[in-house]
N, C-alpha and C. Protein backbone atom coordinates (compact mmCIF):
# COMPACT_ATOMS: atom_id res chain seq x y z
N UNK A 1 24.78 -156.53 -73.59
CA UNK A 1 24.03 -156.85 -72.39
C UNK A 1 22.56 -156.48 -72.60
N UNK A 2 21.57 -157.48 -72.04
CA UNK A 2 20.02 -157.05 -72.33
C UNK A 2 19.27 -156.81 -71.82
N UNK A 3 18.51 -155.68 -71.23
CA UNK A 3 17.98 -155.31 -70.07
C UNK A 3 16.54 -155.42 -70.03
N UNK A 4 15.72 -156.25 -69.11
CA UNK A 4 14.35 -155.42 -69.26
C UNK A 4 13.44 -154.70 -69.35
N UNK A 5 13.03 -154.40 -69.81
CA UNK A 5 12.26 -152.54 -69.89
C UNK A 5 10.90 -153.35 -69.10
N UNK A 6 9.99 -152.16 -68.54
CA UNK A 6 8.83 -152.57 -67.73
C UNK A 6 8.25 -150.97 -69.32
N UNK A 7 6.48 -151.89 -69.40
CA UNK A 7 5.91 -150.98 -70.53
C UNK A 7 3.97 -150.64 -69.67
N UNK A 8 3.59 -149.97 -70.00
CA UNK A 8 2.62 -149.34 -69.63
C UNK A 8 1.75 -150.55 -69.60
N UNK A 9 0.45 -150.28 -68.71
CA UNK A 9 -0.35 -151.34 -68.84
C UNK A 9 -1.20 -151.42 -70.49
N UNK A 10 -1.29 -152.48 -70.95
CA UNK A 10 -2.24 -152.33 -72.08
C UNK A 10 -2.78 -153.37 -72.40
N UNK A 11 -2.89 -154.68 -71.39
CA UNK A 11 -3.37 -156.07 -71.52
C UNK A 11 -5.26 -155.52 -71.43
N UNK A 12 -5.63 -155.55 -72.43
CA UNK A 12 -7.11 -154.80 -72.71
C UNK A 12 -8.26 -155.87 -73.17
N UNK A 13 -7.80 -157.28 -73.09
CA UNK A 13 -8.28 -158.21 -74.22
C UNK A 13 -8.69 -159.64 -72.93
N UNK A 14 -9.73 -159.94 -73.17
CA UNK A 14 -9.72 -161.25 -72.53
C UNK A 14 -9.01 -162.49 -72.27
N UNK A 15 -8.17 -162.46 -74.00
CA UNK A 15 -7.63 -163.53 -73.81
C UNK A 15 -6.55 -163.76 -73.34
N UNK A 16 -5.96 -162.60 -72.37
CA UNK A 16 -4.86 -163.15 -71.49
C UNK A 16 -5.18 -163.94 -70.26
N UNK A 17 -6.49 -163.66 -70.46
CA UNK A 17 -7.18 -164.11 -68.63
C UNK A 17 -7.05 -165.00 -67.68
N UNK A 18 -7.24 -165.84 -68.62
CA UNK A 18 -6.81 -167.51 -68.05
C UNK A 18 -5.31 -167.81 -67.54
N UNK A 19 -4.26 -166.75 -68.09
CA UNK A 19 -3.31 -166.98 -67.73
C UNK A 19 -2.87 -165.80 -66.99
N UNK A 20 -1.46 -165.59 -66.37
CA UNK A 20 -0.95 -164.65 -65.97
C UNK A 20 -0.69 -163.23 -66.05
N UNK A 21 -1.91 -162.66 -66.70
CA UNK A 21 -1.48 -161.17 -67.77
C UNK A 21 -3.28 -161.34 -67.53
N UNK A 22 -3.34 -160.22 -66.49
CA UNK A 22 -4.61 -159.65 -66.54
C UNK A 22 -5.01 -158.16 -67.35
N UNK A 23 -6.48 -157.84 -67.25
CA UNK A 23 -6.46 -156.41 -67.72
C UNK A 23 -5.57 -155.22 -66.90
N UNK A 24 -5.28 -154.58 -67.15
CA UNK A 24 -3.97 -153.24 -66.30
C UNK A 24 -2.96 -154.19 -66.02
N UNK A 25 -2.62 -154.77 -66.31
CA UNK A 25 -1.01 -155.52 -65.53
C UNK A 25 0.33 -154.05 -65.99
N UNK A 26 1.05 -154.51 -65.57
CA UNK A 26 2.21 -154.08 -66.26
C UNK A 26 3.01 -154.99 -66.24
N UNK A 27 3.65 -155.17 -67.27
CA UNK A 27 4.30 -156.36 -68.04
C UNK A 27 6.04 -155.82 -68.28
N UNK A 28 6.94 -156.48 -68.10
CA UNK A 28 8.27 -156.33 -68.07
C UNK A 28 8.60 -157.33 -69.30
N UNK A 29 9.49 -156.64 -70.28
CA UNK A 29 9.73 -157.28 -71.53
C UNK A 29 11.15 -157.31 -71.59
N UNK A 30 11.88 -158.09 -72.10
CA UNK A 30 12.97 -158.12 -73.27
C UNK A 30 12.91 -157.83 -74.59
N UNK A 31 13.50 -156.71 -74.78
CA UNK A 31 13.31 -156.19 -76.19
C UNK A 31 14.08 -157.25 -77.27
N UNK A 32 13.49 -158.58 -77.97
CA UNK A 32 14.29 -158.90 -78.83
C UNK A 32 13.87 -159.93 -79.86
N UNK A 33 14.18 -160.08 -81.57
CA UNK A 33 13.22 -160.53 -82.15
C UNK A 33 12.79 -161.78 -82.73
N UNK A 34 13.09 -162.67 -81.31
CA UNK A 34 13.41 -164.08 -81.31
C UNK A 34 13.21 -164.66 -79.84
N UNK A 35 12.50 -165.58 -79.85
CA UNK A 35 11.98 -166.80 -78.68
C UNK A 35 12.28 -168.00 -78.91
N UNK A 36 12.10 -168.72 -77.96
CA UNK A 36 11.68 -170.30 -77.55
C UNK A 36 10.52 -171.01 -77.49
N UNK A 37 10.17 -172.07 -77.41
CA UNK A 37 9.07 -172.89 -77.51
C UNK A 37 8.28 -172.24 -75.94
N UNK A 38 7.17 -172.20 -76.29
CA UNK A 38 6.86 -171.92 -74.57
C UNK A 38 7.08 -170.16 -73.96
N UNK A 39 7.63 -169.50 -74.70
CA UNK A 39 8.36 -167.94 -74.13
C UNK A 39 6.44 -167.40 -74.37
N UNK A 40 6.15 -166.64 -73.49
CA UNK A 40 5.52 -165.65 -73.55
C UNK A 40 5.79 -164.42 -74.13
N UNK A 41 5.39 -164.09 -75.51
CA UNK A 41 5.92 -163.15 -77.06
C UNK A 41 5.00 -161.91 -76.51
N UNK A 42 5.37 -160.82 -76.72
CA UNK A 42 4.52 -159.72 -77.82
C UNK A 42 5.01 -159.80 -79.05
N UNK A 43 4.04 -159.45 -80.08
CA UNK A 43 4.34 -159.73 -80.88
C UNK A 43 3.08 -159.12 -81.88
N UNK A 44 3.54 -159.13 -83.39
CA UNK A 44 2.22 -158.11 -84.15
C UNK A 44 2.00 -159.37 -85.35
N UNK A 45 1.28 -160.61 -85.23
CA UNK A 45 0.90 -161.20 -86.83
C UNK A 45 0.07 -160.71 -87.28
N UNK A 46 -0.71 -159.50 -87.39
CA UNK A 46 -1.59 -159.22 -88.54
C UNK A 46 -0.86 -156.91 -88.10
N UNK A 47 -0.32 -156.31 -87.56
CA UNK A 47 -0.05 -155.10 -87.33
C UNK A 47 -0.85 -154.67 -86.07
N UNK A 48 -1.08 -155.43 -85.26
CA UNK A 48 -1.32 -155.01 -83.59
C UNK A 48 -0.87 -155.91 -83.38
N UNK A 49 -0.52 -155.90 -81.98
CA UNK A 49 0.32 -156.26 -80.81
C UNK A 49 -0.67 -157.18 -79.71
N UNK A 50 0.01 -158.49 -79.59
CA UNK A 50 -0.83 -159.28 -78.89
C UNK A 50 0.27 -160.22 -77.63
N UNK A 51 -0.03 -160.39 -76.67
CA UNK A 51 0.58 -161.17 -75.72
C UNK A 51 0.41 -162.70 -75.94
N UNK A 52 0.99 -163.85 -76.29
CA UNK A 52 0.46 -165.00 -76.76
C UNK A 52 1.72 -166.24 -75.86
N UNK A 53 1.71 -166.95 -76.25
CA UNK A 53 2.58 -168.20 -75.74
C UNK A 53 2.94 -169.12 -77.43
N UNK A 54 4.48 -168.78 -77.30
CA UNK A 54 4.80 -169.09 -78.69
C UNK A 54 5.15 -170.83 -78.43
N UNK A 55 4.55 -171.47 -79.94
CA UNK A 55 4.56 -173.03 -80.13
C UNK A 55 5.03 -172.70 -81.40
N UNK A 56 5.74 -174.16 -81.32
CA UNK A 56 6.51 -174.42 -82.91
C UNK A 56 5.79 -175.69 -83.02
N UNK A 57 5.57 -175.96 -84.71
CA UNK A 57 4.68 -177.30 -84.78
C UNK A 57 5.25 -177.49 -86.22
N UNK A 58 6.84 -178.54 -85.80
CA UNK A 58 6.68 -178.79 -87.47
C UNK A 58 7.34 -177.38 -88.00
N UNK A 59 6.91 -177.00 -89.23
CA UNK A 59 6.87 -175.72 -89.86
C UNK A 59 6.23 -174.87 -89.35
N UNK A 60 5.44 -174.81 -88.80
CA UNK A 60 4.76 -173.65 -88.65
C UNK A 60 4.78 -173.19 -87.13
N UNK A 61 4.56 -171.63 -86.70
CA UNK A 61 4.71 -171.04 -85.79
C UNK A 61 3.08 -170.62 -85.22
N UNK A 62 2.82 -171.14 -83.58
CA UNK A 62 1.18 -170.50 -83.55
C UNK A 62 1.53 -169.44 -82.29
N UNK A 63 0.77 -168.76 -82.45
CA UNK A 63 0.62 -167.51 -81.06
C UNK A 63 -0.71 -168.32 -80.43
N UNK A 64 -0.37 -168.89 -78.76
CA UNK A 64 -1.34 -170.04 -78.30
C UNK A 64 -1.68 -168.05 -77.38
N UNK A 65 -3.20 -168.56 -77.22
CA UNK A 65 -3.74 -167.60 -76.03
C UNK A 65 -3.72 -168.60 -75.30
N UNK A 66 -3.70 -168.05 -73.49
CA UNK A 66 -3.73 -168.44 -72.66
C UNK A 66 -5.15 -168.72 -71.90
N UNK A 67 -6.39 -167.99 -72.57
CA UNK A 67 -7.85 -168.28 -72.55
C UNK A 67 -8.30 -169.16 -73.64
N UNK A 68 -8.70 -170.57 -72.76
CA UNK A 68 -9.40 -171.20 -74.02
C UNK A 68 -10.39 -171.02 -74.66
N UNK A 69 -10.99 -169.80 -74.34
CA UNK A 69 -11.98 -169.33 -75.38
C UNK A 69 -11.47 -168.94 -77.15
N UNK A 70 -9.77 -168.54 -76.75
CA UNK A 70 -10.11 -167.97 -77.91
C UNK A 70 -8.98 -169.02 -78.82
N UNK A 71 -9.08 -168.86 -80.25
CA UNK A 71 -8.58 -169.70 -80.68
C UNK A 71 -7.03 -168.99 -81.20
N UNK A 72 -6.01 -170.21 -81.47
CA UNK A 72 -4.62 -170.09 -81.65
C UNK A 72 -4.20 -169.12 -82.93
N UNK A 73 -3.40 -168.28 -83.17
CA UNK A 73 -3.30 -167.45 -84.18
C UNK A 73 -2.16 -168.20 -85.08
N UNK A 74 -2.04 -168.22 -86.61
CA UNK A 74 -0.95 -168.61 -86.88
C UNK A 74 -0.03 -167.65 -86.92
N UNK A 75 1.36 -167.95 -86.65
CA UNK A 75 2.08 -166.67 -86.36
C UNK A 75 3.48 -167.24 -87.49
N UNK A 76 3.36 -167.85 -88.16
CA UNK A 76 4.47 -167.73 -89.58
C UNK A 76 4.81 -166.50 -89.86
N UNK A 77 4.32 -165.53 -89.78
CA UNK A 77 4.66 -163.72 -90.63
C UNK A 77 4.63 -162.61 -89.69
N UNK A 78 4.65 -163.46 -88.20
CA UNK A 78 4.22 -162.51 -86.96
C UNK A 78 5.85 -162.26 -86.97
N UNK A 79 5.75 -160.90 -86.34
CA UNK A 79 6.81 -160.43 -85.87
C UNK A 79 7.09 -160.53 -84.14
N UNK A 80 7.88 -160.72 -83.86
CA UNK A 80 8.30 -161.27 -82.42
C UNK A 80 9.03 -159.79 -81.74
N UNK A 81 8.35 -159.37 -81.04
CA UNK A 81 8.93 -157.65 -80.45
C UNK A 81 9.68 -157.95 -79.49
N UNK A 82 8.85 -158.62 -78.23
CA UNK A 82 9.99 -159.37 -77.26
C UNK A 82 9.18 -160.07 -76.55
N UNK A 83 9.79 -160.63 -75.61
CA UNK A 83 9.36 -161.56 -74.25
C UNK A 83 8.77 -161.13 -73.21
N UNK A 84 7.54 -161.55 -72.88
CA UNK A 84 7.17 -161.06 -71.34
C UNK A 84 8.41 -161.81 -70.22
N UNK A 85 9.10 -161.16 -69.35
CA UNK A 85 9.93 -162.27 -68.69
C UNK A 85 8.95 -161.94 -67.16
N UNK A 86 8.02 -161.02 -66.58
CA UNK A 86 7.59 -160.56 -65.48
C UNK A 86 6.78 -159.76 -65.89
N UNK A 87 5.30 -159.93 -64.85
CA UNK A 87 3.94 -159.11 -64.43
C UNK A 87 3.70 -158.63 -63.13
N UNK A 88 3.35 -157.11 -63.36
CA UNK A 88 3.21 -156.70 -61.78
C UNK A 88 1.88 -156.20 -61.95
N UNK A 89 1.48 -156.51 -60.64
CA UNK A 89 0.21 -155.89 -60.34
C UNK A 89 -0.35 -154.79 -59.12
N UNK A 90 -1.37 -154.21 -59.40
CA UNK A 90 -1.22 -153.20 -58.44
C UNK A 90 -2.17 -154.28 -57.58
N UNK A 91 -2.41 -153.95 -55.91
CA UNK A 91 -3.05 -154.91 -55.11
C UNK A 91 -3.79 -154.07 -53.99
């Protein structure tokens, strides 16, 4: 059975902005090391940890940001930690 864990705020980066994952959020994950087209990942392709929107293209895997400022990461060697499934915010 797979439970969500809720993890400290640490969305610190602009490029969640545009989408649903502001700075301080707290973010509720599924711990597990595999997604879907479309799943909102944490995940580490270079050894930090980034919030992205996983695309499959073909062969290859991209970590899409949700700010179009910034550009798509390739994520072939990224490691997949888990799923955002829920964001809370303080108000």
């Amino acid at each position: 059975m797979q439970s969500d864990r809720a993890l400290p705020p640490d969305c610190r980066s602009a490029c969640c902005g545009e989408g649903n994952i502001l700075d301080g959020d707290l973010v509720v994950v599924r711990i597990q090391p595999t997604a879907e087209q479309g799943d909102v990942v944490a995940a580490t392709p270079d050894g930090e940890a980034t919030a992205k929107r996983l695309k499959h293209d073909g062969p290859d895997t991209w970590l899409m940001p949700d700010n179009t400022a910034y550009a798509p990461i390739r994520g072939n060697d990224a490691t997949i930690l888990a799923i955002i499934t829920a964001v809370m915010r303080k108000i």
